[in-house]
C-alpha atoms as a PDB file:
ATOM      1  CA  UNK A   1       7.309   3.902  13.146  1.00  0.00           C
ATOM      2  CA  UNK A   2       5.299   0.832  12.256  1.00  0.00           C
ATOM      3  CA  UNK A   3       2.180   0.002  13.497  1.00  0.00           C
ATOM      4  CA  UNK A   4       1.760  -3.191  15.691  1.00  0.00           C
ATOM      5  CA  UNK A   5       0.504  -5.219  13.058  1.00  0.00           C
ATOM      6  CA  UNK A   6       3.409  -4.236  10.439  1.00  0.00           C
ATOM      7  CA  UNK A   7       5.972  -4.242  13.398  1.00  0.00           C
ATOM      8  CA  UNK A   8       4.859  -8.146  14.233  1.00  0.00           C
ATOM      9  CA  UNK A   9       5.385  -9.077  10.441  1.00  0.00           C
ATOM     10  CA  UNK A  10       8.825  -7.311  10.327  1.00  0.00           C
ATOM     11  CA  UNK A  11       9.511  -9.462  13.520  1.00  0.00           C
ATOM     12  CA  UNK A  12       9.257 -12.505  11.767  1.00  0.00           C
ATOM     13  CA  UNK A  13      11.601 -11.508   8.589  1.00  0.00           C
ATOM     14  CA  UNK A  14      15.196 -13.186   8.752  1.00  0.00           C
ATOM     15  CA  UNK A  15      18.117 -11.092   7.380  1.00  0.00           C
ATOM     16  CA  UNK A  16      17.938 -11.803   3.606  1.00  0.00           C
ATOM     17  CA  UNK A  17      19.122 -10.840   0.104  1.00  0.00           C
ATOM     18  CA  UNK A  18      15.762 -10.464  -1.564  1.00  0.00           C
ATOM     19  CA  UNK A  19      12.237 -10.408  -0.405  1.00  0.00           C
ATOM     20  CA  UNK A  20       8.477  -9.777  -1.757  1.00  0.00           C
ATOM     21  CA  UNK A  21       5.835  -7.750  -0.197  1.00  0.00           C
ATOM     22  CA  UNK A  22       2.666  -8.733  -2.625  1.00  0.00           C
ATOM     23  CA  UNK A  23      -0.110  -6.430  -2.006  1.00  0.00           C
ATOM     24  CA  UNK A  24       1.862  -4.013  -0.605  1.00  0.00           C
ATOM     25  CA  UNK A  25      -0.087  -0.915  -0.858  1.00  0.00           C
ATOM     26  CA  UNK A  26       1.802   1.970   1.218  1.00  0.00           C
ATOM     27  CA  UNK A  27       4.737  -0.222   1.890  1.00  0.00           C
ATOM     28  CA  UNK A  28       5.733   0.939   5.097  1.00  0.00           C
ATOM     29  CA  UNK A  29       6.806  -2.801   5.599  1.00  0.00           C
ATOM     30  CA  UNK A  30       9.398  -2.630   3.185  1.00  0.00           C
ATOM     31  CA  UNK A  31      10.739   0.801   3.699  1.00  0.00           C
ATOM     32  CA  UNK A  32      11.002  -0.735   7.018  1.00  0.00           C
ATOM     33  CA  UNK A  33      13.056  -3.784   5.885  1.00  0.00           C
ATOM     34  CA  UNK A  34      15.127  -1.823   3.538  1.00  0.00           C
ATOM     35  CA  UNK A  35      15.919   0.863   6.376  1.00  0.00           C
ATOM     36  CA  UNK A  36      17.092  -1.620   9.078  1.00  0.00           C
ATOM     37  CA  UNK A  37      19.099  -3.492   6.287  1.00  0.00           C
ATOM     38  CA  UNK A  38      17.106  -6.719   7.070  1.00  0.00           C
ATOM     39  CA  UNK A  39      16.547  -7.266   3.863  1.00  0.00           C
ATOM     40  CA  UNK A  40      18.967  -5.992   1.060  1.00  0.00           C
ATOM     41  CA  UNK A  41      16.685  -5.469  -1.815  1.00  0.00           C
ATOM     42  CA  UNK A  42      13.328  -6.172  -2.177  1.00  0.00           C
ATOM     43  CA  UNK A  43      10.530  -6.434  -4.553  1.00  0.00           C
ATOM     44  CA  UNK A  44       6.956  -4.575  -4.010  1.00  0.00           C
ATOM     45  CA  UNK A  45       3.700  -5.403  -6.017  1.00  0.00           C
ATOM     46  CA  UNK A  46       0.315  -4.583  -6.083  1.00  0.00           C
ATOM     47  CA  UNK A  47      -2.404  -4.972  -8.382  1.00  0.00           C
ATOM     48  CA  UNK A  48      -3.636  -1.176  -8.304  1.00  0.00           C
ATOM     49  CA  UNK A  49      -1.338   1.546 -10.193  1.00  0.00           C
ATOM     50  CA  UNK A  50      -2.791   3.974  -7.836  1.00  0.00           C
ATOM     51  CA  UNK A  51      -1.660   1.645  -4.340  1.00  0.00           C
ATOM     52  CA  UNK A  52       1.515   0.731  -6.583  1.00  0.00           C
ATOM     53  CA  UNK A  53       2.425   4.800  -6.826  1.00  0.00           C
ATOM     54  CA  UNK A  54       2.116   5.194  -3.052  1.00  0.00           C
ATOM     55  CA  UNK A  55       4.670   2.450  -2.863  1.00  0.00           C
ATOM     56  CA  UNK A  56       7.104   3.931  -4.713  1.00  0.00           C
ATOM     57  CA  UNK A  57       6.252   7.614  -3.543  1.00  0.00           C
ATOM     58  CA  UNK A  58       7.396   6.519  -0.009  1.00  0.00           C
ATOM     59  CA  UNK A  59      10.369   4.025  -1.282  1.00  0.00           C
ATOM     60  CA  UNK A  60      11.553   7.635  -2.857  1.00  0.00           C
ATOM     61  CA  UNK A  61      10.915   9.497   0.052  1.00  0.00           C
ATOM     62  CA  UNK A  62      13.533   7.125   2.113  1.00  0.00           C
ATOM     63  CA  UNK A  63      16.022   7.259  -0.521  1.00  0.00           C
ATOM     64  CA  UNK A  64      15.727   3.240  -1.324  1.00  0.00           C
ATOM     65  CA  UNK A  65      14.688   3.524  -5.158  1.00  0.00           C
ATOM     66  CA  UNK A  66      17.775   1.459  -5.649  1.00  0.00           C
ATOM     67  CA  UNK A  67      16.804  -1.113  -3.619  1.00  0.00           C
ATOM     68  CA  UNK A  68      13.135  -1.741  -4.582  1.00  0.00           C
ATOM     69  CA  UNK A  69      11.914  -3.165  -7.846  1.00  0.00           C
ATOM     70  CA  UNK A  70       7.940  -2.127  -7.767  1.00  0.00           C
ATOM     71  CA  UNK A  71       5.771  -4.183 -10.155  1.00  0.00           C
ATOM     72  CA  UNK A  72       2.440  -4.023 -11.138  1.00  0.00           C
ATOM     73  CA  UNK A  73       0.565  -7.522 -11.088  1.00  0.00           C
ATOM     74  CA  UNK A  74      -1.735 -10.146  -9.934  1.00  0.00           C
ATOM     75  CA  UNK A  75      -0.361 -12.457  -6.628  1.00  0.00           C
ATOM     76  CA  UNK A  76       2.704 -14.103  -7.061  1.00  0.00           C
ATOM     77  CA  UNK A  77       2.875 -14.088 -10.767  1.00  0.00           C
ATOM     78  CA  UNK A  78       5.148 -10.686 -10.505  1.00  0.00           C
ATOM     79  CA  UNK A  79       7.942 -12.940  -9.081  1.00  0.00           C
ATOM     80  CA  UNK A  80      10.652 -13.982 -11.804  1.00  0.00           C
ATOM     81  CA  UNK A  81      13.435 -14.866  -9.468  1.00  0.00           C
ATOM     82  CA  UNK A  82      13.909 -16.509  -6.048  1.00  0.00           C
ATOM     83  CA  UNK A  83      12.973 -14.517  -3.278  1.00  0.00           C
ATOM     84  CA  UNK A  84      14.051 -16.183   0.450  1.00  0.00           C
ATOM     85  CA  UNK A  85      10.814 -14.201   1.733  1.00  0.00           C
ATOM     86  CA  UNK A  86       7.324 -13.343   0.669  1.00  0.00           C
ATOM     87  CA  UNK A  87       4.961 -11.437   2.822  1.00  0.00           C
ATOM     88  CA  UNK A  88       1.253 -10.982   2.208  1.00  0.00           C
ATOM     89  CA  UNK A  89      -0.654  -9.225   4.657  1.00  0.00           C
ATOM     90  CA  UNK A  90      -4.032  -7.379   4.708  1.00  0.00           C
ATOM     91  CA  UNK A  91      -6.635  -9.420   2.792  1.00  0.00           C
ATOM     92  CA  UNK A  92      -8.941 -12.227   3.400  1.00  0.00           C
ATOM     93  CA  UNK A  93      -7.479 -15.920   3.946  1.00  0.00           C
ATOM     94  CA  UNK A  94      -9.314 -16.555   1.145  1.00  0.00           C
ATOM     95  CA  UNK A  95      -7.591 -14.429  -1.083  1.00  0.00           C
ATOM     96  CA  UNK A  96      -4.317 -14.913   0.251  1.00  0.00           C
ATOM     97  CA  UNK A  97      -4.663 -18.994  -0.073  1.00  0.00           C
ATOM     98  CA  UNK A  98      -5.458 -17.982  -3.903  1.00  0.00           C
ATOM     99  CA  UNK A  99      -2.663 -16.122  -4.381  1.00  0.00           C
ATOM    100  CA  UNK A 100      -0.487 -18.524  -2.954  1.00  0.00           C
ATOM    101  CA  UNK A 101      -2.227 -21.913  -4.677  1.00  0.00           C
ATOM    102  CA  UNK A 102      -2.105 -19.704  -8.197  1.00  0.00           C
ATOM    103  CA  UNK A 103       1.637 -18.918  -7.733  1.00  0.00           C
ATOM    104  CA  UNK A 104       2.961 -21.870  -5.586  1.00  0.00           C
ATOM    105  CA  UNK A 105       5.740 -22.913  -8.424  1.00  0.00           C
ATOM    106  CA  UNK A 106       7.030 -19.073  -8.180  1.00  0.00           C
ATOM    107  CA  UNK A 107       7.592 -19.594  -4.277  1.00  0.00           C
ATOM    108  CA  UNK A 108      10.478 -21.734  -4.790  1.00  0.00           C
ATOM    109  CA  UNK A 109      10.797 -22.393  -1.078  1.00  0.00           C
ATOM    110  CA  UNK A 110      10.369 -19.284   0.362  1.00  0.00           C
ATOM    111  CA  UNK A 111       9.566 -18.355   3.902  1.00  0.00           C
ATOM    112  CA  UNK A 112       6.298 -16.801   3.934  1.00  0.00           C
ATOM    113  CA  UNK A 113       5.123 -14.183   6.402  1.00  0.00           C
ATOM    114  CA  UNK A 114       1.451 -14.049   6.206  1.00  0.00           C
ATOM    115  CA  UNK A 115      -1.777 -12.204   7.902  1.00  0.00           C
ATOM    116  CA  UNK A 116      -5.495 -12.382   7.164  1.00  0.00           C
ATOM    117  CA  UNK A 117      -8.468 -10.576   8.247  1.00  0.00           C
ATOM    118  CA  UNK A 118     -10.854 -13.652   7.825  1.00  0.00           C
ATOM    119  CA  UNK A 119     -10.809 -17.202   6.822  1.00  0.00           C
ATOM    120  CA  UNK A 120      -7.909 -18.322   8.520  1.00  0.00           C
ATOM    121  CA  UNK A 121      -8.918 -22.007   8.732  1.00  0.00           C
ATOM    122  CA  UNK A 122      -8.669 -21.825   4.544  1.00  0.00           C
ATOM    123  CA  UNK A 123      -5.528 -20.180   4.604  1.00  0.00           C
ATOM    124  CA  UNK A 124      -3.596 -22.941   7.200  1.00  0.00           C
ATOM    125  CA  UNK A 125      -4.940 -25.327   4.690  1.00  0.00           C
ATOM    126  CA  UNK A 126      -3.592 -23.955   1.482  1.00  0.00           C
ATOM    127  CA  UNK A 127      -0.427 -23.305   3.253  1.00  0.00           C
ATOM    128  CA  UNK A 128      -0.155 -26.949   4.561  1.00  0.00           C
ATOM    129  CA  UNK A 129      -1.247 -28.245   0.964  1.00  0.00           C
ATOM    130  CA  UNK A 130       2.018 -26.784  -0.491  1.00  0.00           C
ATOM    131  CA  UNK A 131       4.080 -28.807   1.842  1.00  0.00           C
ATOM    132  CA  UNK A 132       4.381 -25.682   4.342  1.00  0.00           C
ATOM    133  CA  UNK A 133       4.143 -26.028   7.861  1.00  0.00           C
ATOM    134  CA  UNK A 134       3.714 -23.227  10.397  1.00  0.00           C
ATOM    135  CA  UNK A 135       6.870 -21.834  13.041  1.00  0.00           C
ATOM    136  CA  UNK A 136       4.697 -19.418  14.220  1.00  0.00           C
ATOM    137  CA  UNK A 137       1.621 -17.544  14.610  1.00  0.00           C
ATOM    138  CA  UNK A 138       1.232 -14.227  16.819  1.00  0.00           C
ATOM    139  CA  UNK A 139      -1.512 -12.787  17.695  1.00  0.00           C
ATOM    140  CA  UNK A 140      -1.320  -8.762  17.933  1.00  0.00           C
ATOM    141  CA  UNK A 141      -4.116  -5.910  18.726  1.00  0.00           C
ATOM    142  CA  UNK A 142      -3.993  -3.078  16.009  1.00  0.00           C
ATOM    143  CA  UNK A 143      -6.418  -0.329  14.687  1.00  0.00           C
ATOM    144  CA  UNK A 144      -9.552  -1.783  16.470  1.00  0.00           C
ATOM    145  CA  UNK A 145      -9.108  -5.317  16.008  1.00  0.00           C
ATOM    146  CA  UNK A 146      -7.245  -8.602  16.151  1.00  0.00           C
ATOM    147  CA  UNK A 147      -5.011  -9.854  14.045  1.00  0.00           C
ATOM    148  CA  UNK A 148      -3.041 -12.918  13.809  1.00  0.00           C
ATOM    149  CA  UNK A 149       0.571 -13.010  11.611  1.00  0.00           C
ATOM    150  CA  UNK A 150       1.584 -16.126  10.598  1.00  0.00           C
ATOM    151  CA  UNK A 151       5.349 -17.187   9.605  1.00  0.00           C
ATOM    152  CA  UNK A 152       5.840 -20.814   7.132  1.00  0.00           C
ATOM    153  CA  UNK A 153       8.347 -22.278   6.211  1.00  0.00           C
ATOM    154  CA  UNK A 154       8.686 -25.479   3.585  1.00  0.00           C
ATOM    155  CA  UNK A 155       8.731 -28.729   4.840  1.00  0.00           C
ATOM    156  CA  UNK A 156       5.345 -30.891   5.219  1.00  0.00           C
ATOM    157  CA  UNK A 157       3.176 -31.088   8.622  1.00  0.00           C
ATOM    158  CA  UNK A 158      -0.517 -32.605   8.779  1.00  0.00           C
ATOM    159  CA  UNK A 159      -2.191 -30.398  11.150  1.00  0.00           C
ATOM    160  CA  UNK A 160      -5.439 -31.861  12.724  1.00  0.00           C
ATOM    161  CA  UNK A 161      -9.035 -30.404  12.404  1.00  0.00           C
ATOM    162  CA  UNK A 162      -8.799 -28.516  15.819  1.00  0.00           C
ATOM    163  CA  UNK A 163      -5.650 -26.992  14.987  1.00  0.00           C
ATOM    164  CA  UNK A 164      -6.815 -25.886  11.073  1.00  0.00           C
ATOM    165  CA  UNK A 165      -9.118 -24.332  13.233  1.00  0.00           C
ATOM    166  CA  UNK A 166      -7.313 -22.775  16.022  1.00  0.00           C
ATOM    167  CA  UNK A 167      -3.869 -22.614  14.736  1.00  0.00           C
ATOM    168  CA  UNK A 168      -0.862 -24.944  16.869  1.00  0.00           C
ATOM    169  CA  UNK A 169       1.466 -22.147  16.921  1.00  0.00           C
ATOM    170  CA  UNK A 170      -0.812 -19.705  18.277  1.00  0.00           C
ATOM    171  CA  UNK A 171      -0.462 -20.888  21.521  1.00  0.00           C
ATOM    172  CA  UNK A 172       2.964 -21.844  22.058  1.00  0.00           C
ATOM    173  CA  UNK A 173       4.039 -18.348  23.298  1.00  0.00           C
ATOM    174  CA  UNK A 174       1.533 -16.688  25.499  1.00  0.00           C
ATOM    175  CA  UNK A 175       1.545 -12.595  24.276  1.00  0.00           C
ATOM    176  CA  UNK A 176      -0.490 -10.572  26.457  1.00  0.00           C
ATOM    177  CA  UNK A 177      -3.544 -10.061  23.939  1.00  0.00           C
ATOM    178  CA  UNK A 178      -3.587 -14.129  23.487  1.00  0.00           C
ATOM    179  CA  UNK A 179      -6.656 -14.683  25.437  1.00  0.00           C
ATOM    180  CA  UNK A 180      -8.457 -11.781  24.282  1.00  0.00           C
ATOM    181  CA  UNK A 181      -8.298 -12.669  20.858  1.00  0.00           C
ATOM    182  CA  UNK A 182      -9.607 -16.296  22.452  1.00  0.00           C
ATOM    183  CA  UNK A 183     -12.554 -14.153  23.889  1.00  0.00           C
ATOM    184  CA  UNK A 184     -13.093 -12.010  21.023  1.00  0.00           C
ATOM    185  CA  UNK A 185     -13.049 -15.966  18.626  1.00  0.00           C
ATOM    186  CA  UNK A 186     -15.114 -17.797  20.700  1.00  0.00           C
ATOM    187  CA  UNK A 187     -16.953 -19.184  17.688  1.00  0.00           C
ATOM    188  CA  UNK A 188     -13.987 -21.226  16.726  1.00  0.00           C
END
């Protein structure tokens, strides 16, 4: 069973041939994916051997070998083919809208499904540079704290200062933990 977090990130993945998880440590995301049949095959990389063999210890355990291609590299430079999905969850937005600024001509027009613990103002920004523009942005309660997952597609949007800020998806669906991740943000 997924966690909150994870399960609001598999939420947002469309039925798809081939997807990337970078960063993706355990990946209980893509077992996930690869279970439902969501996505048929799917590559996994991470830039630590030792997060990269957890990946594939748990890929084995669910009999998916097969279907995963697990590669150990930097961001999005791991990606030699066109994926119709790339998620990159659990870092800062300021890592994250490196990763995706350093690799942008690997995305290829790929949806992105995205979530980071800080900086999210920087993050909306390099996503909106690359001629991405949000469909959604849900907030979710998880381990202790807030966390907001983001889901981009291509095709250009100028966001305005207050919504860099605040996100304009975030509040076109009301979850139930929307206003107290307002409360808990009240510095934005």
């Amino acid at each position: 069973m997924l966690s909150v977090r994870l399960q609001a990130a598999y939420d947002l993945f469309d039925s798809c041939g081939l997807a990337a998880d970078i960063g993706t440590d355990h990946a209980l995301l893509p077992a996930a994916l690869l279970s439902s049949g969501r996505c048929s095959r799917m590559i996994l990389s991470d830039v630590s051997p030792s997060a990269l063999a957890n990946a594939r210890a748990e890929i084995a355990r669910r009999g998916l070998s097969e279907r995963a291609d697990l590669r150990l590299g930097d961001g999005l430079s791991v990606l030699r083919e066109k994926c119709d999905c790339v998620s990159i969850l659990g870092m800062g937005g300021l890592t994250v809208a490196e990763i995706l600024t350093e690799g942008q001509s690997r995305l290829l027009g790929a949806s992105l499904i995205l979530s980071a613990h800080s900086s999210l103002p920087a993050l909306r920004r390099a996503v909106m540079s690359l001629g991405y523009h949000f469909v959604s942005e849900y907030p979710c309660f998880d381990a202790g704290r807030f966390y907001i997952i983001m889901k981009a597609l291509p095709g250009e949007e100028k966001l305005t200062e207050v919504e860099i800020r605040n996100g304009k998806c975030l509040f076109q669906n009301s979850p139930e933990c929307l206003f107290p991740w307002l409360r808990s943000h009240r510095s934005y």
